[in-house]
N, C-alpha and C. Protein backbone atom coordinates (compact mmCIF):
# COMPACT_ATOMS: atom_id res chain seq x y z
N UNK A 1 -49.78 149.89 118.07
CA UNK A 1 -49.94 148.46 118.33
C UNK A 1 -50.99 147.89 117.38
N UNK A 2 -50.77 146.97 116.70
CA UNK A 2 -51.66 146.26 115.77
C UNK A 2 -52.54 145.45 116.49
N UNK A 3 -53.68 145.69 116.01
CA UNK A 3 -54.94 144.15 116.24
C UNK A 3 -55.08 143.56 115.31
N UNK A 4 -54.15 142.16 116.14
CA UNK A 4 -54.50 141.35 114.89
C UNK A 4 -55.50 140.34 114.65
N UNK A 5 -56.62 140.59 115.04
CA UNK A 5 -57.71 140.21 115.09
C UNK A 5 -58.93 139.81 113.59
N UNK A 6 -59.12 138.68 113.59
CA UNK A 6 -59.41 138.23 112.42
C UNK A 6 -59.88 139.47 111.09
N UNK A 7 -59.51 139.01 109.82
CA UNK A 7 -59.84 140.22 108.95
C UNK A 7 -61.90 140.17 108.70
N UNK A 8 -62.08 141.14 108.19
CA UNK A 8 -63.19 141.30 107.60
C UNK A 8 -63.24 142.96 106.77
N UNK A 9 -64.82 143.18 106.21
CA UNK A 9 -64.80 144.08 105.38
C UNK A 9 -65.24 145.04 106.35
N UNK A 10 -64.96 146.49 106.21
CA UNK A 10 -65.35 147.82 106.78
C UNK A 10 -65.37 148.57 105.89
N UNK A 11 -67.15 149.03 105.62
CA UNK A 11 -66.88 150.40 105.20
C UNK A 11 -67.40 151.39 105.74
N UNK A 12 -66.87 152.86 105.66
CA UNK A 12 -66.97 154.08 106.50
C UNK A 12 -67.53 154.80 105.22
N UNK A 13 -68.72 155.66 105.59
CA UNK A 13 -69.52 156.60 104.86
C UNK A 13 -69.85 158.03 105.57
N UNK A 14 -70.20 158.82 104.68
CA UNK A 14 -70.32 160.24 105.19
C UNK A 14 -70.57 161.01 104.06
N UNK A 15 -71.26 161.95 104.53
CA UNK A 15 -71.08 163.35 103.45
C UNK A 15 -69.67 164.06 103.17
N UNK A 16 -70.15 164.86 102.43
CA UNK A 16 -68.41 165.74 102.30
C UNK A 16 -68.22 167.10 103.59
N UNK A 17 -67.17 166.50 104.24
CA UNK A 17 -66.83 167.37 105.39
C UNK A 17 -67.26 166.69 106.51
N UNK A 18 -67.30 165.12 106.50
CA UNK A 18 -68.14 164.59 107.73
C UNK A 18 -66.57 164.25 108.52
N UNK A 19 -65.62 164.09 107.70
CA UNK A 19 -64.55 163.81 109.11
C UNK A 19 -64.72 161.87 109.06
N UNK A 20 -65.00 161.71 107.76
CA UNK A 20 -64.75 159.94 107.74
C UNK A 20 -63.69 159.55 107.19
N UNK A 21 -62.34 160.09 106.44
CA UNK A 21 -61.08 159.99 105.88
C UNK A 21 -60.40 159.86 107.19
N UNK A 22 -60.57 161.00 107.83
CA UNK A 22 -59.87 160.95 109.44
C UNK A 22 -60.13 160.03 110.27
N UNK A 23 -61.22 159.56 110.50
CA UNK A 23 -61.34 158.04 111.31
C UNK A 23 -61.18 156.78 110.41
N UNK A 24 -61.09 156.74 109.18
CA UNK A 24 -60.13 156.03 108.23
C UNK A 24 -58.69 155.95 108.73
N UNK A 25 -58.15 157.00 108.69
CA UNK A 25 -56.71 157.08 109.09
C UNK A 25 -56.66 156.38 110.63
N UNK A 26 -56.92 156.93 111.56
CA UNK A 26 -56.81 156.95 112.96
C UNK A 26 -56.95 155.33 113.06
N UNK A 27 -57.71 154.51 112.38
CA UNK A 27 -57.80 153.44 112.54
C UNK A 27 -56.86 152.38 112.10
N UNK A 28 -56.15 152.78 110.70
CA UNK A 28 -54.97 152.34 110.60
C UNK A 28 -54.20 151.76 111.56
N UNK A 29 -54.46 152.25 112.51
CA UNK A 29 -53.28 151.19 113.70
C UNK A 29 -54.00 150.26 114.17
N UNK A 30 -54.85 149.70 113.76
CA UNK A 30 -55.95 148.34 114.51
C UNK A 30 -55.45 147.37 113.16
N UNK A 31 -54.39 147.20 112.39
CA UNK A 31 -54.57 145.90 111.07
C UNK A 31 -55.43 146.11 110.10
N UNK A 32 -55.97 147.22 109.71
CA UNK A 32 -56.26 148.09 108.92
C UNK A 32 -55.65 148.26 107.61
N UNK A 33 -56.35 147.91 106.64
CA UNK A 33 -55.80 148.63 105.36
C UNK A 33 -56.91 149.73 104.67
N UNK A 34 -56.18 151.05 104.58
CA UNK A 34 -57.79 151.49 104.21
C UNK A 34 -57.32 151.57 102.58
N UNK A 35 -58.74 151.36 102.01
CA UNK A 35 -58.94 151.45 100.35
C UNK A 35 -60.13 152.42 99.91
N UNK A 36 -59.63 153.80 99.44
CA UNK A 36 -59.62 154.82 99.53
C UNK A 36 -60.85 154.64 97.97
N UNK A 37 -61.88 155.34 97.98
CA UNK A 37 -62.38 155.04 96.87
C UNK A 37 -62.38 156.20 95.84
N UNK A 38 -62.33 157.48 96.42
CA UNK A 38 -62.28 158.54 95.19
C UNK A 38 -60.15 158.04 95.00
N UNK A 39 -59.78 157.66 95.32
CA UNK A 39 -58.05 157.33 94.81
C UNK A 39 -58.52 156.02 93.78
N UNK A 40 -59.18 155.36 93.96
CA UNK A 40 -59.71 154.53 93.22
C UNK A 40 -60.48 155.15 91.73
N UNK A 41 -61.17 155.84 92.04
CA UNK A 41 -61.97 156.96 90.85
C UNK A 41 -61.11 157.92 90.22
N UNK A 42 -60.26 158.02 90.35
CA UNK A 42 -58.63 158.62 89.90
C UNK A 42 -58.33 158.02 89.01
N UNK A 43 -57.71 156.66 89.62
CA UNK A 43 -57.29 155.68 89.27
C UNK A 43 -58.02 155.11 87.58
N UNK A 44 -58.98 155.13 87.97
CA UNK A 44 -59.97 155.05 86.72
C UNK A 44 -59.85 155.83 85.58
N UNK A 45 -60.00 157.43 85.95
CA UNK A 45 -60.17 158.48 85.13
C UNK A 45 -58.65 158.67 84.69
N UNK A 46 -57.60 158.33 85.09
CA UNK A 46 -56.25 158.37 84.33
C UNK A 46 -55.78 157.28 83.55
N UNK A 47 -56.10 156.19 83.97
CA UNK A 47 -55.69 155.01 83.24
C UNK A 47 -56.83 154.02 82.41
N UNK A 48 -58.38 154.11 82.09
CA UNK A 48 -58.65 153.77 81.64
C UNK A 48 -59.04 154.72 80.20
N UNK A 49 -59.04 154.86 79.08
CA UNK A 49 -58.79 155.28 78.01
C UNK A 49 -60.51 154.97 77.99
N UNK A 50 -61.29 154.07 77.69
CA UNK A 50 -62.32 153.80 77.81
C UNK A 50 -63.57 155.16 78.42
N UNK A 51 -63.21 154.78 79.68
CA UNK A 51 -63.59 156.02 80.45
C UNK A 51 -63.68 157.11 80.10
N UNK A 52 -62.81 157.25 79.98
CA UNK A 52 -61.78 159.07 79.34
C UNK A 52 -62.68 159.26 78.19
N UNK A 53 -62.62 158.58 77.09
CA UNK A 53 -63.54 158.85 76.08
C UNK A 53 -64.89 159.01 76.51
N UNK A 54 -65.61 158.26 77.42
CA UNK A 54 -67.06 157.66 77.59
C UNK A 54 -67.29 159.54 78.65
N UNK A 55 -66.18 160.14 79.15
CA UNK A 55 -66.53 161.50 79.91
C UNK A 55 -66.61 162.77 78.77
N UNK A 56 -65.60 162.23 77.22
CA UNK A 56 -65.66 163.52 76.78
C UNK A 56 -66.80 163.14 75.60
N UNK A 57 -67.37 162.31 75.55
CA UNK A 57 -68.76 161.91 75.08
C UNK A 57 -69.73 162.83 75.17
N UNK A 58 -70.17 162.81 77.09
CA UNK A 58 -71.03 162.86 77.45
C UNK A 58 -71.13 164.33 78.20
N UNK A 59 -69.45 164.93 78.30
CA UNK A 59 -69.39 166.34 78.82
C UNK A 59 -68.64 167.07 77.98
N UNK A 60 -67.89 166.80 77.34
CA UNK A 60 -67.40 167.63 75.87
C UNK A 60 -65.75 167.53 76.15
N UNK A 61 -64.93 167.62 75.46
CA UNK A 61 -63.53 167.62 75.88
C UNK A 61 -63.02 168.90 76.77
N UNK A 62 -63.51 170.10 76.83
CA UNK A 62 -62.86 170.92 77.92
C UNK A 62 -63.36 170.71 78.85
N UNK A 63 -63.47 169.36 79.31
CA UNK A 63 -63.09 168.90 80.47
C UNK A 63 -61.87 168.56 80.85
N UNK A 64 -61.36 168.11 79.67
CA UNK A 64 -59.51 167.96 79.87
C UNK A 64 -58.56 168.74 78.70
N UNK A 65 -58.50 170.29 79.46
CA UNK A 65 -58.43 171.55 78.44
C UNK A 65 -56.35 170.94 78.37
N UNK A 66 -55.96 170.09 79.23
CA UNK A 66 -54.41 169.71 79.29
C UNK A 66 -54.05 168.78 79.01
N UNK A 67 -55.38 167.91 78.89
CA UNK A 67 -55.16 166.16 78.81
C UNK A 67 -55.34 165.70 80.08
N UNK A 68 -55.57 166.88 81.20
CA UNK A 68 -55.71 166.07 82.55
C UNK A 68 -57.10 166.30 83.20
N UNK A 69 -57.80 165.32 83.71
CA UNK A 69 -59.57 165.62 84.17
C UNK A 69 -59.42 167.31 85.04
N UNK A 70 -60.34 168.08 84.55
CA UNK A 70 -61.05 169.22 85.35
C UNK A 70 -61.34 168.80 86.42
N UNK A 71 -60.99 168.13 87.90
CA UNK A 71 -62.46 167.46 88.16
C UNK A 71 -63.12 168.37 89.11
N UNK A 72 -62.87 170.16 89.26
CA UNK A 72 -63.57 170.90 89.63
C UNK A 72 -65.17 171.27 89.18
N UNK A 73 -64.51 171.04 87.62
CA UNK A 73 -65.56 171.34 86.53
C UNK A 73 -66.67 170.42 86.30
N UNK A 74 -65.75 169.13 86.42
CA UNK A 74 -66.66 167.88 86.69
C UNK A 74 -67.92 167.99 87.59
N UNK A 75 -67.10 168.60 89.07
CA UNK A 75 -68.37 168.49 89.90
C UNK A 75 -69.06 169.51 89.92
N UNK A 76 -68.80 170.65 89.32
CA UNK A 76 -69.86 171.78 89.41
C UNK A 76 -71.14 171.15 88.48
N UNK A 77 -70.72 170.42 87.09
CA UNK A 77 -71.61 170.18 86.16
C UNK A 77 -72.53 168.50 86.81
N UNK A 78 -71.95 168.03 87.72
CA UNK A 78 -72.35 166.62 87.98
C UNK A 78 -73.56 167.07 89.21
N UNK A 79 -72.64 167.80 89.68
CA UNK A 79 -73.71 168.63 91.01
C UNK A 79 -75.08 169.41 90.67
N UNK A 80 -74.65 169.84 89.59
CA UNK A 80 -75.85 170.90 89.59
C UNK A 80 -77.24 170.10 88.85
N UNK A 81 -76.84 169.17 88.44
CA UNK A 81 -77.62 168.32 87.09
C UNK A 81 -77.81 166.80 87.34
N UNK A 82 -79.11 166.28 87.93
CA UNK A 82 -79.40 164.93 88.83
C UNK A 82 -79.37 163.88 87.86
N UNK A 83 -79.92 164.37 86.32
CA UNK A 83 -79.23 163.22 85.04
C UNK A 83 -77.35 163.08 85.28
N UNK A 84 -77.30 164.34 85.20
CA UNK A 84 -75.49 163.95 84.74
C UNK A 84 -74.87 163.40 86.08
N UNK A 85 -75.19 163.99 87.23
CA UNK A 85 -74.47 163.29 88.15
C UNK A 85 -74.79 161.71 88.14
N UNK A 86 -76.23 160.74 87.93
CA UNK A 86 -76.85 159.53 87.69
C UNK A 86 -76.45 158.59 86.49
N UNK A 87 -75.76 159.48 85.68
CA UNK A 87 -75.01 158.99 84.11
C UNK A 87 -73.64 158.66 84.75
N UNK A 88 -73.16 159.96 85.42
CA UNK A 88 -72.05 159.83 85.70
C UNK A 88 -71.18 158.21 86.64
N UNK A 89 -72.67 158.52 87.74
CA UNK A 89 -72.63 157.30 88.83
C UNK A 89 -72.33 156.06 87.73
N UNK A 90 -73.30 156.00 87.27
CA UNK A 90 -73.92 154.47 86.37
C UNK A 90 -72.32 154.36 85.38
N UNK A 91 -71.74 155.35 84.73
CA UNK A 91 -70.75 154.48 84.41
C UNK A 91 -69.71 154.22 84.66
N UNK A 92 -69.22 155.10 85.38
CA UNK A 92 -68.06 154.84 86.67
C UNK A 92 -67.94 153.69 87.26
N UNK A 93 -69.29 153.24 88.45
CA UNK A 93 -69.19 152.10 89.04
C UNK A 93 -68.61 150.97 88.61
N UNK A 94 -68.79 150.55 87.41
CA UNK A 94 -68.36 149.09 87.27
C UNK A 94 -66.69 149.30 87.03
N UNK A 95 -66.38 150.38 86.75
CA UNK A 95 -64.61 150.34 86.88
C UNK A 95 -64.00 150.35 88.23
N UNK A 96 -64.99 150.87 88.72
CA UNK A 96 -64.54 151.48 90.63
C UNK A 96 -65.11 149.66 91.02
N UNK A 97 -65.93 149.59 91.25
CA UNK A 97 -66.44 147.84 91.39
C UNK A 97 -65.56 146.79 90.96
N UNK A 98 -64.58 146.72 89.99
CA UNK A 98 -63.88 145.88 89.70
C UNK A 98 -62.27 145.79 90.63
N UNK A 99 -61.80 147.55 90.44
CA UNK A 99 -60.99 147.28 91.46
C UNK A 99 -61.06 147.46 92.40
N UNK A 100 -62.31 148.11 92.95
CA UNK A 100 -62.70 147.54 94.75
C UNK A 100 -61.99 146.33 95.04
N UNK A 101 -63.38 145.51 94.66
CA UNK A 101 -63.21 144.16 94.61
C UNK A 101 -61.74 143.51 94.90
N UNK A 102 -60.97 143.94 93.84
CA UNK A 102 -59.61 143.04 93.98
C UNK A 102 -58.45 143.69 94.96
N UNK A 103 -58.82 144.94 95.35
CA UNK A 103 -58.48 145.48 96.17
C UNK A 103 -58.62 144.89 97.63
N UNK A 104 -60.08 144.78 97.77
CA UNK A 104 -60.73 144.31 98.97
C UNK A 104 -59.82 142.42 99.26
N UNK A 105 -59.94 142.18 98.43
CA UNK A 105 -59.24 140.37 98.36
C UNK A 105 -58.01 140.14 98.68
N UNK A 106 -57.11 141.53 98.35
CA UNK A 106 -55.52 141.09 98.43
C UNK A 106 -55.27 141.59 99.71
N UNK A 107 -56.04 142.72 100.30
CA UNK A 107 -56.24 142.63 101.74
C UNK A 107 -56.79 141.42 103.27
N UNK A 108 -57.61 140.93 102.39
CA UNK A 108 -58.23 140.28 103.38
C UNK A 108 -56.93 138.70 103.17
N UNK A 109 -56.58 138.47 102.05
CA UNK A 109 -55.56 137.34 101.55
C UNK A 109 -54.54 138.11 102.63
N UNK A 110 -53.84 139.12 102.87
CA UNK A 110 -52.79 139.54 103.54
C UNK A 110 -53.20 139.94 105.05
N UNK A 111 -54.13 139.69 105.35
CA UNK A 111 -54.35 139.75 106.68
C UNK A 111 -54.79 140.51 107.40
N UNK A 112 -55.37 141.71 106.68
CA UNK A 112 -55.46 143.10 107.13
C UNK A 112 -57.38 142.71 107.37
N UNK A 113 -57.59 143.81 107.53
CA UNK A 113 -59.25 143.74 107.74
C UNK A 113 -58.99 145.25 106.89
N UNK A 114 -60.05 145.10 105.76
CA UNK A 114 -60.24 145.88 104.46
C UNK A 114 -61.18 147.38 104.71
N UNK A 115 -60.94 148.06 104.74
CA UNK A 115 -61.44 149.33 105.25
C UNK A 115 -61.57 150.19 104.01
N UNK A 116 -63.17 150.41 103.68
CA UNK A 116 -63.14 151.12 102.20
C UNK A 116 -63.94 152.48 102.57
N UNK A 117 -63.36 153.28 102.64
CA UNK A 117 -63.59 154.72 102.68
C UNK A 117 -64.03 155.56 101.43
N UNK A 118 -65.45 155.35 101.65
CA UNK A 118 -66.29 155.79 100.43
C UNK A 118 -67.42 156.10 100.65
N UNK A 119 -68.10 157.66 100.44
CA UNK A 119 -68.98 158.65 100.57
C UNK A 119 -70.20 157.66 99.89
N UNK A 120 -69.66 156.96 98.90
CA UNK A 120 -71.13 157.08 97.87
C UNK A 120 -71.40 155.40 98.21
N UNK A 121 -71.30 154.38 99.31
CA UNK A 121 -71.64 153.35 99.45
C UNK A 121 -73.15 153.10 99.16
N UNK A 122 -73.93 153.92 100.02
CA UNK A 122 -75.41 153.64 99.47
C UNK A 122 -75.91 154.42 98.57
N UNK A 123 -75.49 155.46 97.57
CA UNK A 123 -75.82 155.75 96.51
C UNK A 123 -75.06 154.77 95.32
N UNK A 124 -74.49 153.87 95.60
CA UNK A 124 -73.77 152.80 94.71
C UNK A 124 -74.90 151.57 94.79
N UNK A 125 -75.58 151.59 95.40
CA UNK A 125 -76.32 150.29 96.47
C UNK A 125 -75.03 149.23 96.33
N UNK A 126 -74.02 149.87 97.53
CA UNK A 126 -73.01 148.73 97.36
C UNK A 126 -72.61 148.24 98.68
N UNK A 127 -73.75 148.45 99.83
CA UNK A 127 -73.69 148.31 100.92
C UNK A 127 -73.77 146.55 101.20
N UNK A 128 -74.07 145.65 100.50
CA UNK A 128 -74.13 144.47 101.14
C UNK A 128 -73.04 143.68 101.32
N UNK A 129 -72.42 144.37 100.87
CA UNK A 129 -70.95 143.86 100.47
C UNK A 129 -70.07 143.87 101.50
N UNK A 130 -70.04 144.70 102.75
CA UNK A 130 -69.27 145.39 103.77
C UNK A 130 -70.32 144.21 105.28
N UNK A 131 -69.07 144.04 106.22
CA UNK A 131 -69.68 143.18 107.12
C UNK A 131 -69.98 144.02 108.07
N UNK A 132 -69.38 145.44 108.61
CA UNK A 132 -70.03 146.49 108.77
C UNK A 132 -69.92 147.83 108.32
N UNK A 133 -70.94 148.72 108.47
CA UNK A 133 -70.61 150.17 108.12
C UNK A 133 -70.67 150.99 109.27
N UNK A 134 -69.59 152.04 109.15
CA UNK A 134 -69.95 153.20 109.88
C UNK A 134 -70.19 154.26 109.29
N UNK A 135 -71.25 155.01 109.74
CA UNK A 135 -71.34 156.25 109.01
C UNK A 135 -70.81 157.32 109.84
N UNK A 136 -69.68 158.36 109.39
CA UNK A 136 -69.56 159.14 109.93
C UNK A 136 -70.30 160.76 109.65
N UNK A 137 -70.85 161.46 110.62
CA UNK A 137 -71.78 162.31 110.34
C UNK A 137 -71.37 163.81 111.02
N UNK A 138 -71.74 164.82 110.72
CA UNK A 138 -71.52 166.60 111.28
C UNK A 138 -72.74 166.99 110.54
N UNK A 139 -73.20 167.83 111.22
CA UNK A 139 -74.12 168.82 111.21
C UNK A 139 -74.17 169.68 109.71
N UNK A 140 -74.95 169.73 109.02
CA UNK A 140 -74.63 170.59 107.80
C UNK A 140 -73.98 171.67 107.48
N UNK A 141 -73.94 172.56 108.27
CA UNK A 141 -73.49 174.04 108.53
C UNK A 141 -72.36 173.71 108.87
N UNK A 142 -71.86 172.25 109.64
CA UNK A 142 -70.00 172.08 110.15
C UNK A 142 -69.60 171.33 109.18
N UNK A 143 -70.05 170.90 108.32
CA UNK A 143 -69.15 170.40 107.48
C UNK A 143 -69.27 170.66 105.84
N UNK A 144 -70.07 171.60 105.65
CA UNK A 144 -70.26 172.45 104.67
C UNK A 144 -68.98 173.42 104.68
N UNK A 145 -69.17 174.20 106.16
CA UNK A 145 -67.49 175.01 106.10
C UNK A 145 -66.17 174.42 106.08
N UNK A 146 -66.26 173.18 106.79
CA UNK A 146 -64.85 172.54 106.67
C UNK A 146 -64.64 171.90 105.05
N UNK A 147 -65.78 171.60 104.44
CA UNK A 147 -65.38 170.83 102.83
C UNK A 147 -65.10 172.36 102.18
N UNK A 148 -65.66 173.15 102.59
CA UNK A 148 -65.58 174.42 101.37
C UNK A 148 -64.14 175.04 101.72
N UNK A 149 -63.81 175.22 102.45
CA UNK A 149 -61.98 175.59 103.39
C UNK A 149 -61.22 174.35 102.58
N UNK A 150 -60.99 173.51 102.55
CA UNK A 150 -60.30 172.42 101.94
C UNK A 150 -60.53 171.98 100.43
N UNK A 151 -61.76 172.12 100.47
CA UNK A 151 -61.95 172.59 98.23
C UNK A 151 -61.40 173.68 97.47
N UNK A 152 -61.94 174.47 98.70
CA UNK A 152 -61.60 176.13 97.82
C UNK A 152 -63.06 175.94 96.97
N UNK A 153 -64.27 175.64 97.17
CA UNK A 153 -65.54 175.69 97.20
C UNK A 153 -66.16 176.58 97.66
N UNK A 154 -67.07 177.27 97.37
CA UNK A 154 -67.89 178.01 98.49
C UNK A 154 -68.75 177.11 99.05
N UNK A 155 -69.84 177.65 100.28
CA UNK A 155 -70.74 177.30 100.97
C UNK A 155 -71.56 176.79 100.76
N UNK A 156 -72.18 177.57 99.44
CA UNK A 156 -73.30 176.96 98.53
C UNK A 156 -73.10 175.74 97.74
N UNK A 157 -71.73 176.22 97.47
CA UNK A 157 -71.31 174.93 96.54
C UNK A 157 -71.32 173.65 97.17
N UNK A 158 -70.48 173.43 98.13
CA UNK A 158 -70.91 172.48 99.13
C UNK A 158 -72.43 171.83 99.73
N UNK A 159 -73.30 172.99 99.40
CA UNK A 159 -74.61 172.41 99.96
C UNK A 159 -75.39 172.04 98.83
N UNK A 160 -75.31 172.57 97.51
CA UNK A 160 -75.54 171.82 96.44
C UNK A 160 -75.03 170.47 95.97
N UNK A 161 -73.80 170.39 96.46
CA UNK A 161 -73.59 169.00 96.40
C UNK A 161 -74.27 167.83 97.98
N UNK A 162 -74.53 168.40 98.76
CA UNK A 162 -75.53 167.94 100.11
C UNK A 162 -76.99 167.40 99.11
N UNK A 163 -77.52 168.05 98.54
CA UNK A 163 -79.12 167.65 97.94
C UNK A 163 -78.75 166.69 97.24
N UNK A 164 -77.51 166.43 96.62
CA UNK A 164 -77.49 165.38 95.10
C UNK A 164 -76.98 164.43 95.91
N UNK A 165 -76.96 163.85 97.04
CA UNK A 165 -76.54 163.09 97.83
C UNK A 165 -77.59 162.79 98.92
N UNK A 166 -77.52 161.20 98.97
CA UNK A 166 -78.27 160.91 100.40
C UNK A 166 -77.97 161.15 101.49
N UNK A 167 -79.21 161.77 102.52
CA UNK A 167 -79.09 162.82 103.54
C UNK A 167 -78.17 162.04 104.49
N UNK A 168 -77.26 162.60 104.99
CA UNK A 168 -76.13 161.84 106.12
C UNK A 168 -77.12 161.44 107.19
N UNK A 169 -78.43 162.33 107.78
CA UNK A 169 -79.38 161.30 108.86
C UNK A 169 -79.56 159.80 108.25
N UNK A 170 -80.05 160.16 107.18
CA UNK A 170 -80.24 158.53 106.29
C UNK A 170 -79.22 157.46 106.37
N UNK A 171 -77.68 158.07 105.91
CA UNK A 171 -76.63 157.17 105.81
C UNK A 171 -76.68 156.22 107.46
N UNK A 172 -76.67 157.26 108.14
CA UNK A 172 -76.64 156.84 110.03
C UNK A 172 -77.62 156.10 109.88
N UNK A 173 -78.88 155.91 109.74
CA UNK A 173 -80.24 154.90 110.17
C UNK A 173 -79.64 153.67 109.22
N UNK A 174 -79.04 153.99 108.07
CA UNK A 174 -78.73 152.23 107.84
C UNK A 174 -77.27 152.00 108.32
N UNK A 175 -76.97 152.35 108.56
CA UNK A 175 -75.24 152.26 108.95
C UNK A 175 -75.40 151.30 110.52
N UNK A 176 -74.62 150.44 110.86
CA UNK A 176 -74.37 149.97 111.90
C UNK A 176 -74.32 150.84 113.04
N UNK A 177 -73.24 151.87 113.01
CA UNK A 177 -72.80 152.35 113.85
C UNK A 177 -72.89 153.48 113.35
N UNK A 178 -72.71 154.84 114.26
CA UNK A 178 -72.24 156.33 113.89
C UNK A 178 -71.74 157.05 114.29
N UNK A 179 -70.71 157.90 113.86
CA UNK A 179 -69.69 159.14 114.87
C UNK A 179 -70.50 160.26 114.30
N UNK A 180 -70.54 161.03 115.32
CA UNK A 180 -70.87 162.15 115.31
C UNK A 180 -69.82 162.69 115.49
N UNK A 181 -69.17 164.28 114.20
CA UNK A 181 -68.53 165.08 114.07
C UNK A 181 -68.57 166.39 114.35
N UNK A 182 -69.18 166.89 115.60
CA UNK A 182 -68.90 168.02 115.28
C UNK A 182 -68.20 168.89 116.17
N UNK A 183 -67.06 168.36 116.71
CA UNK A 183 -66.26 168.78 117.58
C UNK A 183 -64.88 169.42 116.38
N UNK A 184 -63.81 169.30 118.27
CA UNK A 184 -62.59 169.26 117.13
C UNK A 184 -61.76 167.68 117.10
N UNK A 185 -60.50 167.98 116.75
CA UNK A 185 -59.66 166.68 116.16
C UNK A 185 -59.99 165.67 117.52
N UNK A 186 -59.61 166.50 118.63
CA UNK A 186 -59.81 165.65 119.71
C UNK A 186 -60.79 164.66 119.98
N UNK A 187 -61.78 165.47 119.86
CA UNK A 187 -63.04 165.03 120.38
C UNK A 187 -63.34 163.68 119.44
N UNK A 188 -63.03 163.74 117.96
CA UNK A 188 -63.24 162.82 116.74
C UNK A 188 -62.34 161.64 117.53
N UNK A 189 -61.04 161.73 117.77
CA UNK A 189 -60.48 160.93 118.14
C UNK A 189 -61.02 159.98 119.04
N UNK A 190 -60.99 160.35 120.19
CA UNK A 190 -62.01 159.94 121.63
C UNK A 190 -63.11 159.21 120.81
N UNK A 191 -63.88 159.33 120.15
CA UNK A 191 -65.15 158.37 119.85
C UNK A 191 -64.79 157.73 118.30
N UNK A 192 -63.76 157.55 117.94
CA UNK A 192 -62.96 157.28 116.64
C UNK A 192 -62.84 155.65 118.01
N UNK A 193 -61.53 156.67 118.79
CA UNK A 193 -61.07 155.08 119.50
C UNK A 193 -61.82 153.85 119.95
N UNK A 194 -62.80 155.05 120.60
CA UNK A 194 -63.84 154.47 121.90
C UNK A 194 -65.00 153.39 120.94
N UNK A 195 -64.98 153.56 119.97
CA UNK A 195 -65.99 152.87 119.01
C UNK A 195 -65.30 151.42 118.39
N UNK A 196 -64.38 151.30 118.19
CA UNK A 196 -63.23 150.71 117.22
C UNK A 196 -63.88 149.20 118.12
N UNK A 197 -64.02 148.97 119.37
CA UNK A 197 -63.70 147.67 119.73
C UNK A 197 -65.48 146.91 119.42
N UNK A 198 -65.94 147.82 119.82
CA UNK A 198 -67.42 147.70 119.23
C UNK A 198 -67.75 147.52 117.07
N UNK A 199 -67.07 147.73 117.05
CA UNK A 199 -66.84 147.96 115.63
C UNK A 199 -66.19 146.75 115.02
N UNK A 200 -64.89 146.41 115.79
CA UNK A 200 -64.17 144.98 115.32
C UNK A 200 -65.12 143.70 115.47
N UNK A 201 -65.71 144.07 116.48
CA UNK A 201 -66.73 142.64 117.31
C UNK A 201 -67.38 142.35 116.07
N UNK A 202 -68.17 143.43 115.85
CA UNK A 202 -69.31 143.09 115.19
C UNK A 202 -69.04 142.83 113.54
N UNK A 203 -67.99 143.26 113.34
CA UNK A 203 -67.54 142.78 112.09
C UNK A 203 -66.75 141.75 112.08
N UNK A 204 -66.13 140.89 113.66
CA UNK A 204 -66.24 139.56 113.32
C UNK A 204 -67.09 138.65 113.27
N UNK A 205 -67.76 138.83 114.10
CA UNK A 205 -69.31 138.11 114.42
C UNK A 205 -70.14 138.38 112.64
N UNK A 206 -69.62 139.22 111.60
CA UNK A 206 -70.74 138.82 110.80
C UNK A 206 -70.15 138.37 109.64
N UNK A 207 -68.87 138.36 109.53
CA UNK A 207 -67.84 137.67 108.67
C UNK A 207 -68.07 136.27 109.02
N UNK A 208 -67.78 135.67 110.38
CA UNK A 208 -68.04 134.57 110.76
C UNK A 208 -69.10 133.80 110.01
N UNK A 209 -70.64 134.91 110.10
CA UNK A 209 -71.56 134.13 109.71
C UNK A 209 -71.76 133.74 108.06
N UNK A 210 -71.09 134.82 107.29
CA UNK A 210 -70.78 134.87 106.16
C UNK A 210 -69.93 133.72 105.64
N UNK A 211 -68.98 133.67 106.75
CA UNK A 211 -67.81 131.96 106.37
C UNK A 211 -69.02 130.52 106.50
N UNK A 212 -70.35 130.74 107.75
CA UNK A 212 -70.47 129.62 107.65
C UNK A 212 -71.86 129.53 106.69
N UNK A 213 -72.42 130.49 106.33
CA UNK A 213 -73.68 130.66 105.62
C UNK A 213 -73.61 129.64 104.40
């Protein structure tokens, strides 16, 4: 059943393995469009030529030993190294920022309420932009094993990418709202649902104020 309840912006944040793609999805049935931001960072790294050059610049071409991005290799070298991952951020954004943006517009023009599912909102400082956030959050040790099972990562690897990232307690203290992950599917669900109406409110109530500001 759809809510069709006035649009506004949502974005959902988390570490890797926090279980915020999944309450992305689940929400889909409230008039929801979600706009996926590493599909967006894809999007970038295949079709802008610009880019493509500006990565084998700055990381050497066997990064694309086929013509197609490593992007395993990517993150081992972005992860391990707080310049390259900070180079990396800085020139990415404004391609990911542009089609956010027009992304975010043809949603809210079509009626949906815009749902951007993206880890790196406050390492972008691109939080003002969203009328609310949720951060979705798990315990380090639970979602270290669930990202490393679904990467094909190890443990470590996963928690090295945890330090080059702002701490998920952090994301939660500025975030509106927060799910806690560390159940199973069920349990996500249940406070996925149970949150949603609390969640719509307040992201009409600040769209509103945004229309009359």
């Amino acid at each position: 059943m759809k809510d069709k309840s006035d649009p506004f912006i949502l974005g959902i944040t988390g570490n890797i393995g926090s279980g915020k793609s999944t309450v992305a999805q689940l929400w889909e049935r409230y008039n929801v469009r979600v706009i996926e931001g590493d599909a967006i960072g894809r999007e970038v790294v295949e079709e802008s030529e610009e880019f493509r050059d500006w990565l084998k610049e700055r990381f050497g071409d066997n990064l694309f030993p086929s013509g197609t991005l490593e992007r395993s290799e990517l993150g081992r070298m972005v992860f391990s190294d707080e310049v390259a991952r900070d180079d990396l951020n800085s020139a990415i954004w404004p391609y990911i920022r542009e089609r956010l943006q027009s992304q975010i517009e043809t949603s809210l023009q079509e009626g949906f309420i815009a749902l951007v599912d993206a880890a790196m909102i406050y390492e972008w400082n691109d939080q003002d932009r969203y009328d609310v956030i949720v951060a979705v959050i798990a315990e380090p040790h639970i979602g270290a094993q669930r990202a490393a099972a679904r990467m094909n990562l190890s443990v470590e690897e996963i928690r090295q990418r945890y330090r080059m990232q702002i701490p998920a307690e952090t994301k939660s203290r500025r975030s509106d709202f927060t799910i806690r992950n560390n159940g199973n599917l069920n349990d996500l669900r249940a406070k996925a649902f149970g949150v949603w109406p609390h969640v719509c409110r307040r992201g009409r109530e600040a769209a509103a104020k945004h229309m009359n500001s």
